[in-house]
PDB file of N, CA and C in Angstrom:
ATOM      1  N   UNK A   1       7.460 -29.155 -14.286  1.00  0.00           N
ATOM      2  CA  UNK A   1       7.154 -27.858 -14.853  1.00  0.00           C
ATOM      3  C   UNK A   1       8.400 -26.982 -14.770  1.00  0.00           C
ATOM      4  N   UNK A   2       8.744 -26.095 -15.627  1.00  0.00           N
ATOM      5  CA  UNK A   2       9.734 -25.478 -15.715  1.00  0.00           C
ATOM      6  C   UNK A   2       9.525 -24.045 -15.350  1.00  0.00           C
ATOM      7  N   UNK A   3      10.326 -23.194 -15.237  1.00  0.00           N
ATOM      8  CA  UNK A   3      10.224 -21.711 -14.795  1.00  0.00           C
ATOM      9  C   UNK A   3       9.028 -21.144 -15.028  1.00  0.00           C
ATOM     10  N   UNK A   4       8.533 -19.990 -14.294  1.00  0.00           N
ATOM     11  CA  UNK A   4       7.161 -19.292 -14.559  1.00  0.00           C
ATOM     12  C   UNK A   4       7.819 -18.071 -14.645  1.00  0.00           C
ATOM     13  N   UNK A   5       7.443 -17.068 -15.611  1.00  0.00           N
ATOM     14  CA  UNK A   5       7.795 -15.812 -16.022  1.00  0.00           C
ATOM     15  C   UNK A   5       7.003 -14.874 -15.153  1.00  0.00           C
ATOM     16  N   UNK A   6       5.572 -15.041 -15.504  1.00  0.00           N
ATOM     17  CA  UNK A   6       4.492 -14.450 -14.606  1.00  0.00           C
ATOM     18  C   UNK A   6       3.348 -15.298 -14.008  1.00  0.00           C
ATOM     19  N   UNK A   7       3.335 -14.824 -12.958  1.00  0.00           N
ATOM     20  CA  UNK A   7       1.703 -15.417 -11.987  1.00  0.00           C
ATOM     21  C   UNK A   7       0.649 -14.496 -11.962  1.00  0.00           C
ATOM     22  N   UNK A   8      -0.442 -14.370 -12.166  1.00  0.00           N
ATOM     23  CA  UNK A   8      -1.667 -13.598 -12.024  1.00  0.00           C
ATOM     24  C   UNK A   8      -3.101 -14.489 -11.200  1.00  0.00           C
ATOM     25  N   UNK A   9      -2.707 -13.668  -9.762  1.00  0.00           N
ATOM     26  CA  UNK A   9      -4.225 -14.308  -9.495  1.00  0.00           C
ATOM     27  C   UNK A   9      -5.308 -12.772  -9.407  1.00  0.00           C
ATOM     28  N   UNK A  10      -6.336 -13.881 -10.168  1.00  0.00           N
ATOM     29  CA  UNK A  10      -7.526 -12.853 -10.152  1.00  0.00           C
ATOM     30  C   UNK A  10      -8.988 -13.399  -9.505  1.00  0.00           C
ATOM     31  N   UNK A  11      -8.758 -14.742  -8.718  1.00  0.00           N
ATOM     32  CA  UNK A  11      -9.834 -15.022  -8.338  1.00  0.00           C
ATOM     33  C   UNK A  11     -10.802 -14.199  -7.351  1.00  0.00           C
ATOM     34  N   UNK A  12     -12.028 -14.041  -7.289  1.00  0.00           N
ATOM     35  CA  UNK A  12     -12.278 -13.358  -6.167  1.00  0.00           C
ATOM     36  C   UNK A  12     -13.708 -13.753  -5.873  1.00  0.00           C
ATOM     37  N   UNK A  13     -13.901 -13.571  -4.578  1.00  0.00           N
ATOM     38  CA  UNK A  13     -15.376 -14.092  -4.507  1.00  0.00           C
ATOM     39  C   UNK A  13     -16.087 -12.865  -3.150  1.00  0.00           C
ATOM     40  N   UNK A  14     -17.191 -11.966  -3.546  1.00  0.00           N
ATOM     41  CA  UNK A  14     -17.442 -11.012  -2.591  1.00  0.00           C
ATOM     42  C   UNK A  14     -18.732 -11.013  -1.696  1.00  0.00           C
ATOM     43  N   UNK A  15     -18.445 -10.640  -0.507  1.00  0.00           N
ATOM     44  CA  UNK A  15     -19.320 -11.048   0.692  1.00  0.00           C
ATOM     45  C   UNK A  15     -19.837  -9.676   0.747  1.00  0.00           C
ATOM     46  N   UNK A  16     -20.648  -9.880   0.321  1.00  0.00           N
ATOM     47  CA  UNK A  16     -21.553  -7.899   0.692  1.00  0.00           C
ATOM     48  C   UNK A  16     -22.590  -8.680   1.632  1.00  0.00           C
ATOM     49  N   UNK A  17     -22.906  -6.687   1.960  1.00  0.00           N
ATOM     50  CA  UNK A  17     -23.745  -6.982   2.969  1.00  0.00           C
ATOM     51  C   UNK A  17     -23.055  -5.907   4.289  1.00  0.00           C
ATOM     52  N   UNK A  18     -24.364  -5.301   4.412  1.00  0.00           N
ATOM     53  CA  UNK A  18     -24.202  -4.445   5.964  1.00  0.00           C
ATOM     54  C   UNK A  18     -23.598  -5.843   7.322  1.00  0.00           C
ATOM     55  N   UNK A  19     -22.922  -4.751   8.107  1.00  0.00           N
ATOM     56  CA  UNK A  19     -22.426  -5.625   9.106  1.00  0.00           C
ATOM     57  C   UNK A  19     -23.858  -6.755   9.247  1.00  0.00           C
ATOM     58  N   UNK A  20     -24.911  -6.492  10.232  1.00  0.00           N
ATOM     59  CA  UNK A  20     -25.726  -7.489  10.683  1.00  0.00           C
ATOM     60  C   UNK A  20     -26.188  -8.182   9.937  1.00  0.00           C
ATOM     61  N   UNK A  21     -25.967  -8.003   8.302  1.00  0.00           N
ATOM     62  CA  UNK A  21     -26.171  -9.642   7.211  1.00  0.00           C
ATOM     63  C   UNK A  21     -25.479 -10.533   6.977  1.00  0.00           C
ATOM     64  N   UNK A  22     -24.332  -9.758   7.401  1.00  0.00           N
ATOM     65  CA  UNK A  22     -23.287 -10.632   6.623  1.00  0.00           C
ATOM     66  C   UNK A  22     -22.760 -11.861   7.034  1.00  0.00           C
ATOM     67  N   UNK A  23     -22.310 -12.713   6.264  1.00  0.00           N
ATOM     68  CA  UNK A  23     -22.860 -14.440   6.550  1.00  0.00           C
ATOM     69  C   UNK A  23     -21.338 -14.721   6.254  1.00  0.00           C
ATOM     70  N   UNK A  24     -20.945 -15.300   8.006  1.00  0.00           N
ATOM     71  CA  UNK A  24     -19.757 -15.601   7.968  1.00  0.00           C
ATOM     72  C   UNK A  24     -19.272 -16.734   7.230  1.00  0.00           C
ATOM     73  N   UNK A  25     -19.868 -17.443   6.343  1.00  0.00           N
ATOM     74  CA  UNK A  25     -19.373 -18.739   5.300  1.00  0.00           C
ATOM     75  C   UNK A  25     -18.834 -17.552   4.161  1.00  0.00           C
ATOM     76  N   UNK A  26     -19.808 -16.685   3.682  1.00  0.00           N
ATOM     77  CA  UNK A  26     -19.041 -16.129   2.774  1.00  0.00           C
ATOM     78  C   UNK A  26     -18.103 -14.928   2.801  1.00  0.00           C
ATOM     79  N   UNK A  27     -17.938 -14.321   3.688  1.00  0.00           N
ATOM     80  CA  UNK A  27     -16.487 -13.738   4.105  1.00  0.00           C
ATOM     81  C   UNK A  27     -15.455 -14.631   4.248  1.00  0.00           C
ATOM     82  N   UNK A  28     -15.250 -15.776   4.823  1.00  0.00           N
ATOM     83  CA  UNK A  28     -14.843 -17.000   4.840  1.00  0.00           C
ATOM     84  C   UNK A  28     -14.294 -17.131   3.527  1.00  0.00           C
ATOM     85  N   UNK A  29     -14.962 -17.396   2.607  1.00  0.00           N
ATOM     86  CA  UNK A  29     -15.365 -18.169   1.289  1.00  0.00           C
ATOM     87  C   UNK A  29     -14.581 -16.538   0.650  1.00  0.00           C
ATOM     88  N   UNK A  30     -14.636 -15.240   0.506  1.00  0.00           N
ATOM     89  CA  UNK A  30     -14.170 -14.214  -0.178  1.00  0.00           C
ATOM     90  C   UNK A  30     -12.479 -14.112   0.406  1.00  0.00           C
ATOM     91  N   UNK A  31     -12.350 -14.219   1.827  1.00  0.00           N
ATOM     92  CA  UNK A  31     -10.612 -14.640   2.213  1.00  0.00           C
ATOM     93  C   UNK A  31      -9.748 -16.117   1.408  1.00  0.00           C
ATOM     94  N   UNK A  32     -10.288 -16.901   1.695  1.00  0.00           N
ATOM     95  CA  UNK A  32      -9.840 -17.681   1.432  1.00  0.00           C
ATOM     96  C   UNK A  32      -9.422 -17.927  -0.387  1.00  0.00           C
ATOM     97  N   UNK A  33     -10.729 -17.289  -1.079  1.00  0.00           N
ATOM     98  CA  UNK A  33     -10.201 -16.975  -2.869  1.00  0.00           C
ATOM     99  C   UNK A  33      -9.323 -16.138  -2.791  1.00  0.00           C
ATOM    100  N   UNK A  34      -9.501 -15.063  -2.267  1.00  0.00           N
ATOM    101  CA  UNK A  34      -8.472 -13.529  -2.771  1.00  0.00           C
ATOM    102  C   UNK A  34      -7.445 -13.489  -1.571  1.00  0.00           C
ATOM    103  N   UNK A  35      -7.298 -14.288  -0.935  1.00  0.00           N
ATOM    104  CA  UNK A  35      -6.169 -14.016   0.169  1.00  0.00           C
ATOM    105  C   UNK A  35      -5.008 -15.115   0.008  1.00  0.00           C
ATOM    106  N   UNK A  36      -6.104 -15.531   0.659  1.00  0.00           N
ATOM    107  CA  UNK A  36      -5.402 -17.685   1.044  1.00  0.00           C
ATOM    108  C   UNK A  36      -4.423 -18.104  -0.155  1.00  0.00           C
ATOM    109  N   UNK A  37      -5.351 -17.903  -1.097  1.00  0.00           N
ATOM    110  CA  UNK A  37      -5.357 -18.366  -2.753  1.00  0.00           C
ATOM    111  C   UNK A  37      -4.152 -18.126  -3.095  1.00  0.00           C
ATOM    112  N   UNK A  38      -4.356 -16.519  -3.576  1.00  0.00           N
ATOM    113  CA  UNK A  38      -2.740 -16.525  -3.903  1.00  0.00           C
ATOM    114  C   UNK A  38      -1.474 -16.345  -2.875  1.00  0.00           C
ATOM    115  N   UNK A  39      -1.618 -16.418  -1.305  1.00  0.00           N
ATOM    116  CA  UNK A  39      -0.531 -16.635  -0.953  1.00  0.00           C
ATOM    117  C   UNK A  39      -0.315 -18.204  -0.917  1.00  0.00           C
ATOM    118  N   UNK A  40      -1.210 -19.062  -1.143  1.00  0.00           N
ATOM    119  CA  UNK A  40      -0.542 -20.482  -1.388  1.00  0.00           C
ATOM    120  C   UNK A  40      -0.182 -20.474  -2.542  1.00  0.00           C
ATOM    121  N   UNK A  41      -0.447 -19.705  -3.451  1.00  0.00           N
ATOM    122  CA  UNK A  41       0.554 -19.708  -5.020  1.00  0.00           C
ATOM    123  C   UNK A  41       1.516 -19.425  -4.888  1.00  0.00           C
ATOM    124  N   UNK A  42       1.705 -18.037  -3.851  1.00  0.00           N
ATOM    125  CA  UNK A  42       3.545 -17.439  -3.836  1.00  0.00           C
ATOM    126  C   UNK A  42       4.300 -18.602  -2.934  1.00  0.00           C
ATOM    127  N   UNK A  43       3.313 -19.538  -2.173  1.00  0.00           N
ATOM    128  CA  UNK A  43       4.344 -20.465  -1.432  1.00  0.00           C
ATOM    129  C   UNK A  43       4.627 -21.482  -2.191  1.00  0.00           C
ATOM    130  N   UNK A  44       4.156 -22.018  -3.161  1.00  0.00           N
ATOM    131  CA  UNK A  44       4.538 -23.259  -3.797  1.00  0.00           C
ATOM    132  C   UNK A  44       4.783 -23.077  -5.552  1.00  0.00           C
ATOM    133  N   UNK A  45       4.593 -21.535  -6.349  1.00  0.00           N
ATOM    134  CA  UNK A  45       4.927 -21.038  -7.202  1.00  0.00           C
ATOM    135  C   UNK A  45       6.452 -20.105  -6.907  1.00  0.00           C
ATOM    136  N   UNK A  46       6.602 -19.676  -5.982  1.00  0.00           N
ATOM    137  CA  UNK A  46       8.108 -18.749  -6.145  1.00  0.00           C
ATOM    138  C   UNK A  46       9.269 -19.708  -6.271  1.00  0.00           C
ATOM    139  N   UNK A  47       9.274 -20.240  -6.042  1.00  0.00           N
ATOM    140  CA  UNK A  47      10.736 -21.408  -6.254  1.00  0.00           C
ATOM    141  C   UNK A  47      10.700 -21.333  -8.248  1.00  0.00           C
ATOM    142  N   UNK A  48       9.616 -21.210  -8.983  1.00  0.00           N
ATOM    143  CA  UNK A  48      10.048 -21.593 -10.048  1.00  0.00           C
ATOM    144  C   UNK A  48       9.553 -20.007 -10.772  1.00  0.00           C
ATOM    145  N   UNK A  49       9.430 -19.065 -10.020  1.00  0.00           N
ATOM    146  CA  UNK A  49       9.132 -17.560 -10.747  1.00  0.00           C
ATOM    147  C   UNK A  49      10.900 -17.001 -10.995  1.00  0.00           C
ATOM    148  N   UNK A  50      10.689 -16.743 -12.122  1.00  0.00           N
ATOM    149  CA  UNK A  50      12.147 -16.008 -12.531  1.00  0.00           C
ATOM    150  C   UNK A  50      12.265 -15.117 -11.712  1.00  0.00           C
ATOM    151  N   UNK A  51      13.805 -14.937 -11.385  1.00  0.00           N
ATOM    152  CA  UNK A  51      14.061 -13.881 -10.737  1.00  0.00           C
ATOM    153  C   UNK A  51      13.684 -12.636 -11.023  1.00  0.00           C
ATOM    154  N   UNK A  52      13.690 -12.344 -12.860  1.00  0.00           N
ATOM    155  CA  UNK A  52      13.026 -11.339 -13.468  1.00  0.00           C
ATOM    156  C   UNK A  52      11.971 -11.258 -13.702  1.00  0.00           C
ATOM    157  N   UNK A  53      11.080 -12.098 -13.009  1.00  0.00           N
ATOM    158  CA  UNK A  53       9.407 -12.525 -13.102  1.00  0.00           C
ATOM    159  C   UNK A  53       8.857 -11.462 -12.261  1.00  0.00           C
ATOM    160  N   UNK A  54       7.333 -12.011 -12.152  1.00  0.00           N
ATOM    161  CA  UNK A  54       6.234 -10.897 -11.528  1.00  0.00           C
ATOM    162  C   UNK A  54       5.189 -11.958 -11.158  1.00  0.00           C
ATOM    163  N   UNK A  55       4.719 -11.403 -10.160  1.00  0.00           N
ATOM    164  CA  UNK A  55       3.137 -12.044  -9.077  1.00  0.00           C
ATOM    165  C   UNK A  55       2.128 -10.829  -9.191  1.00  0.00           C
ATOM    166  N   UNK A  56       1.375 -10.924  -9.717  1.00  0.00           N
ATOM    167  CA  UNK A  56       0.657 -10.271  -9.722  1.00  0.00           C
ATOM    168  C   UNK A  56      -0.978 -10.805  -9.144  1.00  0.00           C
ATOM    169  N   UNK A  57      -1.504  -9.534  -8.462  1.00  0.00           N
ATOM    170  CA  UNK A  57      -2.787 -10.161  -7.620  1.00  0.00           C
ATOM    171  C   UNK A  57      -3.457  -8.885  -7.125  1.00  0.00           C
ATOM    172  N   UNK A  58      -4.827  -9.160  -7.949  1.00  0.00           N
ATOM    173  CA  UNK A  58      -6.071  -7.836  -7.357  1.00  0.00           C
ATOM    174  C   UNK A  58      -6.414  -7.999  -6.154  1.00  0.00           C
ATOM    175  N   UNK A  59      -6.543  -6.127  -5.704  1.00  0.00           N
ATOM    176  CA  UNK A  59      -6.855  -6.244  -4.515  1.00  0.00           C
ATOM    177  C   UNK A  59      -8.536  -5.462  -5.368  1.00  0.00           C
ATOM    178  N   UNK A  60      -8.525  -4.000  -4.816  1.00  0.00           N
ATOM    179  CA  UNK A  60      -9.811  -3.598  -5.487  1.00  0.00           C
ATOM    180  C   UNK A  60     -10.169  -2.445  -5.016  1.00  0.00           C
ATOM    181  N   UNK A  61     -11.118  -1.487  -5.501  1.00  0.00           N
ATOM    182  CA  UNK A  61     -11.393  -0.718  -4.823  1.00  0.00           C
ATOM    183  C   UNK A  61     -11.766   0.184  -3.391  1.00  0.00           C
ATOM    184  N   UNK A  62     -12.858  -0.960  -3.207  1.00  0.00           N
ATOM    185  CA  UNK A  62     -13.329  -1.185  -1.922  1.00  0.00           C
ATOM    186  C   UNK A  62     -12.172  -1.141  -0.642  1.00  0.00           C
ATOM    187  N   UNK A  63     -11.013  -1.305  -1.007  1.00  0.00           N
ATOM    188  CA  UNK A  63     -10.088  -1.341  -0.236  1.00  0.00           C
ATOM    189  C   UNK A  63      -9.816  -0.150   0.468  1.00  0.00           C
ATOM    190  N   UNK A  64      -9.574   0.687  -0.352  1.00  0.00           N
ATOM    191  CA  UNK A  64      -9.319   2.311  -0.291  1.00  0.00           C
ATOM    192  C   UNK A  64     -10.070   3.209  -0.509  1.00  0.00           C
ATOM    193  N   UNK A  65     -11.855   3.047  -1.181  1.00  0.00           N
ATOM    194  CA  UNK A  65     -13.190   3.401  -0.692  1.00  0.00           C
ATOM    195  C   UNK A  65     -14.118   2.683  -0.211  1.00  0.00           C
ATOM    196  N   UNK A  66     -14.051   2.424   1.164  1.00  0.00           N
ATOM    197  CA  UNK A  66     -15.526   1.623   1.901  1.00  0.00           C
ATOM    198  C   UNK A  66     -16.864   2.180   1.131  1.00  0.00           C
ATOM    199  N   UNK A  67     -17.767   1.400   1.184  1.00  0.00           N
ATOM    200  CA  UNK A  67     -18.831   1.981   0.959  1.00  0.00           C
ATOM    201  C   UNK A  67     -19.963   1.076   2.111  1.00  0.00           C
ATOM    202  N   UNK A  68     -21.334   1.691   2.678  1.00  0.00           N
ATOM    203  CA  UNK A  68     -22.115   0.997   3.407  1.00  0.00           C
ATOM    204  C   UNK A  68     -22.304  -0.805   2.592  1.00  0.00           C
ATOM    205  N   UNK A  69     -22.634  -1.718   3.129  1.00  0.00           N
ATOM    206  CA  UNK A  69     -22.720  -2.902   2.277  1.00  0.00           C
ATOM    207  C   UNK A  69     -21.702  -3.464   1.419  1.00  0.00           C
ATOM    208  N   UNK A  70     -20.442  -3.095   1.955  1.00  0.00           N
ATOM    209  CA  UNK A  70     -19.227  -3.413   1.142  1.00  0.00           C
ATOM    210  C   UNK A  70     -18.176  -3.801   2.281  1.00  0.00           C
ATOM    211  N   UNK A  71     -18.395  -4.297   3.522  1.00  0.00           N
ATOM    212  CA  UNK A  71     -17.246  -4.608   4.587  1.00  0.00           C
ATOM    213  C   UNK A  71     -16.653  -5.706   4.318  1.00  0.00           C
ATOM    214  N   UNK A  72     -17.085  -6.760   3.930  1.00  0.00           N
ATOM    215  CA  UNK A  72     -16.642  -7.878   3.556  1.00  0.00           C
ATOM    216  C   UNK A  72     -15.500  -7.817   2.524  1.00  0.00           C
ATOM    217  N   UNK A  73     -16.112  -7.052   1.003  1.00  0.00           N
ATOM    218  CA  UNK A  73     -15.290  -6.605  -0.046  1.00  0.00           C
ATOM    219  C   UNK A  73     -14.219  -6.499   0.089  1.00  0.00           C
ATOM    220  N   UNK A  74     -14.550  -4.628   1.608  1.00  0.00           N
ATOM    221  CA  UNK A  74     -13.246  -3.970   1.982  1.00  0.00           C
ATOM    222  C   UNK A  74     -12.044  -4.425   2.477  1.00  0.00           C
ATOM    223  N   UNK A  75     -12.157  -5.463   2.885  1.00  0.00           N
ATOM    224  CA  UNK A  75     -11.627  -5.903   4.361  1.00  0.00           C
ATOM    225  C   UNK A  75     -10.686  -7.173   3.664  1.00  0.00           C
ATOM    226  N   UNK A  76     -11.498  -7.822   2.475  1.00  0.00           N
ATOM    227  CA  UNK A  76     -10.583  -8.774   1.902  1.00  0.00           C
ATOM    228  C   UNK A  76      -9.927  -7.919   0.642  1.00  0.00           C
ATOM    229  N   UNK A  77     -10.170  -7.042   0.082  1.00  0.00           N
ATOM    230  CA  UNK A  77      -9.397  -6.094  -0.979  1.00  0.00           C
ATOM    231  C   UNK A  77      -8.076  -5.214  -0.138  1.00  0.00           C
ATOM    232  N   UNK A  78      -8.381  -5.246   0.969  1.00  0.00           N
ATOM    233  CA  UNK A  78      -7.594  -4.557   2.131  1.00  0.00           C
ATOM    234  C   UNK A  78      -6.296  -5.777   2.603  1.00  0.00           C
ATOM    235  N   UNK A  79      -6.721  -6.842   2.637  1.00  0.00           N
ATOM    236  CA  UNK A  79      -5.535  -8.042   2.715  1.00  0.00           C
ATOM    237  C   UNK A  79      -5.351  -8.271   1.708  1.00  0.00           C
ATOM    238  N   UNK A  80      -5.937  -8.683   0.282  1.00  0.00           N
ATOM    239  CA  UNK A  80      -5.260  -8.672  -0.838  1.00  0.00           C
ATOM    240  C   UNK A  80      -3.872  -7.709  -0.846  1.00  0.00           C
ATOM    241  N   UNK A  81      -4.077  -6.391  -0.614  1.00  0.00           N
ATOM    242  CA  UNK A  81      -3.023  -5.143  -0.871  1.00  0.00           C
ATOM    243  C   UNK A  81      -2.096  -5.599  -0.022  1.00  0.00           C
ATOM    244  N   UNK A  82      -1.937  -5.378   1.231  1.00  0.00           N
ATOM    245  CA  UNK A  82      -1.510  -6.131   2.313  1.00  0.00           C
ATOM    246  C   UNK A  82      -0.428  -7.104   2.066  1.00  0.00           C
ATOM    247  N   UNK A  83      -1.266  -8.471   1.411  1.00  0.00           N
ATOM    248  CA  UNK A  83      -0.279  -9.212   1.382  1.00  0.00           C
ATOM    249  C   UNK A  83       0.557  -9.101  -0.238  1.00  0.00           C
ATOM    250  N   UNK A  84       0.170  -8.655  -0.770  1.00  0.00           N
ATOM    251  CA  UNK A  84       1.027  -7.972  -2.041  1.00  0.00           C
ATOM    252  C   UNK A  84       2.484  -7.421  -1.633  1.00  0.00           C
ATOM    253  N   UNK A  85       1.996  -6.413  -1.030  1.00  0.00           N
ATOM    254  CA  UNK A  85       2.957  -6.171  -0.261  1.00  0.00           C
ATOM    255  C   UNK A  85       4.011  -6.581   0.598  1.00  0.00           C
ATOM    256  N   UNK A  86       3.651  -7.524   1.325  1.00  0.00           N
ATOM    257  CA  UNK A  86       4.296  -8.149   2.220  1.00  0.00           C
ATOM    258  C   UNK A  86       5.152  -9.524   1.291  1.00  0.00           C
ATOM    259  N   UNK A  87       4.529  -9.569   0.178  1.00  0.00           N
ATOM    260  CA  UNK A  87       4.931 -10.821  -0.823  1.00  0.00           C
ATOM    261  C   UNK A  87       6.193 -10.338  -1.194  1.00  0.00           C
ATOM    262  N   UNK A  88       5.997  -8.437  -1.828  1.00  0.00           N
ATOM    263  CA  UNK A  88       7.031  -8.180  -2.568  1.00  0.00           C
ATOM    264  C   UNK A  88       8.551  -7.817  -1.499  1.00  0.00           C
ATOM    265  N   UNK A  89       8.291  -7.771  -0.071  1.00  0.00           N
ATOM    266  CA  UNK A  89       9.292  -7.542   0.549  1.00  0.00           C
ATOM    267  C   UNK A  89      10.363  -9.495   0.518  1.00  0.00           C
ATOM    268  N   UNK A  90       9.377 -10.386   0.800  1.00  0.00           N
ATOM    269  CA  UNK A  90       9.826 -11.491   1.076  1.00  0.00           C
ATOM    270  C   UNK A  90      10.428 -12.260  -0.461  1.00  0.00           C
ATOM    271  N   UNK A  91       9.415 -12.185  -1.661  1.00  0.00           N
ATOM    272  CA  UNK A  91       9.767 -12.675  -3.007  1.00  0.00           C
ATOM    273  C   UNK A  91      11.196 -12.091  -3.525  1.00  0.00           C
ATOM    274  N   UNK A  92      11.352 -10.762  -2.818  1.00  0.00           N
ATOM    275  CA  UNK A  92      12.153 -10.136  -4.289  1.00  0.00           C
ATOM    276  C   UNK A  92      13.644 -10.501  -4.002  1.00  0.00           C
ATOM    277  N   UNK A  93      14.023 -10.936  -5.812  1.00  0.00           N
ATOM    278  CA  UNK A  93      13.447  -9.193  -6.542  1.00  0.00           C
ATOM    279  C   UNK A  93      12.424  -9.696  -7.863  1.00  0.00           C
ATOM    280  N   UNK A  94      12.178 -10.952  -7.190  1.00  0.00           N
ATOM    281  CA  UNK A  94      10.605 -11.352  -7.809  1.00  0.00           C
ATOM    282  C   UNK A  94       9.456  -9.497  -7.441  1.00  0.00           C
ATOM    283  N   UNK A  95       8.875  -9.301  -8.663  1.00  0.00           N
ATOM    284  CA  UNK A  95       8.253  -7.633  -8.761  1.00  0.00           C
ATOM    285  C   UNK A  95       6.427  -8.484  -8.538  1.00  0.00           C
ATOM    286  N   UNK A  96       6.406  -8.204  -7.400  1.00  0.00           N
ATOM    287  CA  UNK A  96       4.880  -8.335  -6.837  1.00  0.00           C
ATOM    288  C   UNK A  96       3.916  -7.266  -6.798  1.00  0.00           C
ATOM    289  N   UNK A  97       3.068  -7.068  -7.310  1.00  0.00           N
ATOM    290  CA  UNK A  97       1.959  -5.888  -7.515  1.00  0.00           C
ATOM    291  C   UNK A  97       0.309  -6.264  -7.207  1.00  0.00           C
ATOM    292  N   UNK A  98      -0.407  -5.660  -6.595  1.00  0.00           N
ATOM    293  CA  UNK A  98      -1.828  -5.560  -6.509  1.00  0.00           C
ATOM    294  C   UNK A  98      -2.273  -4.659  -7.433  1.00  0.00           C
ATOM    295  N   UNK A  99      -3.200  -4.659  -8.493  1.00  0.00           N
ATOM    296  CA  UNK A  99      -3.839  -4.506  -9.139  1.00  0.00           C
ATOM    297  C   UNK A  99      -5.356  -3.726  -8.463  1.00  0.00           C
ATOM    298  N   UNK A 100      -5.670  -2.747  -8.190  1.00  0.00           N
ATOM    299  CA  UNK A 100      -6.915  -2.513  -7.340  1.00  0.00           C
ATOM    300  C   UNK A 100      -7.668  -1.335  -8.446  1.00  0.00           C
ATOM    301  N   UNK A 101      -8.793  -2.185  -9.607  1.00  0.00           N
ATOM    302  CA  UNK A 101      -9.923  -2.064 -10.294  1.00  0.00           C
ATOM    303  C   UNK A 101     -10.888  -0.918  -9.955  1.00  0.00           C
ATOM    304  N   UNK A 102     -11.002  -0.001 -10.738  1.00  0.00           N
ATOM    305  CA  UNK A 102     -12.505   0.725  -9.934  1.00  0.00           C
ATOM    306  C   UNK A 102     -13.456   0.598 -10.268  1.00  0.00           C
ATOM    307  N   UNK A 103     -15.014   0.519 -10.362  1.00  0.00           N
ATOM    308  CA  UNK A 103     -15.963   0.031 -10.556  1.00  0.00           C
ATOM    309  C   UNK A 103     -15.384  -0.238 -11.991  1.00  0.00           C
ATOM    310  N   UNK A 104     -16.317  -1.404 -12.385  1.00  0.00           N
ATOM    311  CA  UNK A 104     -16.422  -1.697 -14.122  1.00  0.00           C
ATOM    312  C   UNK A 104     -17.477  -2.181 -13.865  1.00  0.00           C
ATOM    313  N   UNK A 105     -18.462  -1.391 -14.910  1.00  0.00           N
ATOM    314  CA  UNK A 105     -20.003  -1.027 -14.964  1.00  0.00           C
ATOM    315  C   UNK A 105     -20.602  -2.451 -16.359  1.00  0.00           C
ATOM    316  N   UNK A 106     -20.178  -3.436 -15.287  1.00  0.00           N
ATOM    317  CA  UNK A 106     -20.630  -4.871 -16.162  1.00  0.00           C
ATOM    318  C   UNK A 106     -21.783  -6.107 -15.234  1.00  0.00           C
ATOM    319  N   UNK A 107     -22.208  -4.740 -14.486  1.00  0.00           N
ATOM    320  CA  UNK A 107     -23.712  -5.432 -13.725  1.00  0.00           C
ATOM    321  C   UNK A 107     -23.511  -5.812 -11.983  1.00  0.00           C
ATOM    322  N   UNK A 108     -22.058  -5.875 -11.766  1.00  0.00           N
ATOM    323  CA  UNK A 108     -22.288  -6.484 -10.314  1.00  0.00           C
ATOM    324  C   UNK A 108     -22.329  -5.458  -9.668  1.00  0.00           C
ATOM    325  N   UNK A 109     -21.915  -3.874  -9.880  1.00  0.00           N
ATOM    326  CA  UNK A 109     -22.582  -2.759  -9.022  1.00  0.00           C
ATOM    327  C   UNK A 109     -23.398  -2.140  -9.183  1.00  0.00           C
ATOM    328  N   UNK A 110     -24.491  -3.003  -9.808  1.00  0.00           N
ATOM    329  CA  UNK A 110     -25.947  -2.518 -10.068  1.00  0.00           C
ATOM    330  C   UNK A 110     -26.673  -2.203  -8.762  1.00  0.00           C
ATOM    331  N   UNK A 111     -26.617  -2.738  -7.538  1.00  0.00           N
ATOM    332  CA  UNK A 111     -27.683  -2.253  -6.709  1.00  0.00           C
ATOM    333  C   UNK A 111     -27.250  -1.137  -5.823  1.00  0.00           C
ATOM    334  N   UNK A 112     -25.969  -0.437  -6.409  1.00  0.00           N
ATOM    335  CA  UNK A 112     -25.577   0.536  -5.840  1.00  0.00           C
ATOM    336  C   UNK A 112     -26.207   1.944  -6.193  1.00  0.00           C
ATOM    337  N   UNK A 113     -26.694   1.661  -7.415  1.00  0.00           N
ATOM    338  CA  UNK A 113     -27.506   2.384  -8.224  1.00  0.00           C
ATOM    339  C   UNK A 113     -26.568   3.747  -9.237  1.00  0.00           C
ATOM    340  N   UNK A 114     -27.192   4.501  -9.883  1.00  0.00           N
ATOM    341  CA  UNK A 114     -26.145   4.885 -10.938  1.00  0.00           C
ATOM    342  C   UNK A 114     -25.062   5.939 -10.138  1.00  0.00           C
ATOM    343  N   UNK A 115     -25.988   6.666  -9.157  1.00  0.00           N
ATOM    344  CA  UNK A 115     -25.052   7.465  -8.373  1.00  0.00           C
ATOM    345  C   UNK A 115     -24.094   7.176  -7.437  1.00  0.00           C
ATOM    346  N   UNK A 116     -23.978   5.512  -6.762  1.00  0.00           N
ATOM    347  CA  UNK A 116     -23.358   4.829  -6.151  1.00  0.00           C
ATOM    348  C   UNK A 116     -22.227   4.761  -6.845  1.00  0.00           C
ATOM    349  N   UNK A 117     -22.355   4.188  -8.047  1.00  0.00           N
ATOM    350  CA  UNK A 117     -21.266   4.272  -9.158  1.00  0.00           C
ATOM    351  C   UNK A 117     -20.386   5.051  -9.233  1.00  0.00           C
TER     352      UNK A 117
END
C-alpha cells in the first residue's frame, strides 16, 4: 500500500447507563472501538500518512457535557480527545484532530427526551 493522505476513525460503540448498570463488557467494548481502535491505526498507519496528511478521530459531546446515564459515553469521548491530542504531539507535523459532534437528532438520543436534547 502506498502513502495515506488522510485517516478518519469514526467507529464508536456507547455504554450508557447510570453508574450501578453499567455493564463492564460494554464500556470495555466502547474503549476498545473509540480508543484502542484508532490508536492502533496511528501505530501501524503513521509510517505511511504524509507528512502533509491528517488523523482524524471523534471524540463527542459527552466529553465536555456529562449528562446522568452517559458515564461510559463521557469517559470514552474524554480519551478519544485525550489521545488526539497526545497523537498530535507524537505524529507531527502529521495534523491530528478530534472531531466532538453535538447531539444529531437521528434517534439514539431519544430516551433523553426532547428537553434532554
Amino acid at each position: 500500500m502506498g502513502p495515506v493522505d488522510h485517516l478518519v476513525s469514526t467507529a464508536s460503540a456507547r455504554a450508557r447507563g447510570v453508574l450501578g448498570e453499567l455493564d463492564r463488557g460494554a464500556v470495555l467494548n466502547s474503549i476498545n472501538t473509540k480508543v484502542l481502535g484508532p490508536l492502533m491505526l496511528a501505530k501501524h498507519f503513521a509510517p505511511q500518512i504524509a507528512a502533509d496528511g491528517s488523523f482524524t478521530l471523534f471524540s463527542g459531546v459527552a466529553a465536555f457535557k456529562p449528562a446522568v446515564g452517559y458515564l461510559g459515553v463521557a469517559i470514552t469521548d474524554g480519551a478519544a480527545d485525550f489521545l488526539a491530542r497526545c497523537l498530535a504531539l507524537e505524529l507531527a507535523p502529521i495534523r491530528v484532530n478530534a472531531i466532538s459532534p453535538g447531539v444529531i437528532d437521528a434517534g439514539a438520543w431519544d430516551a433523553m427526551g426532547e428537553e434532554g436534547k
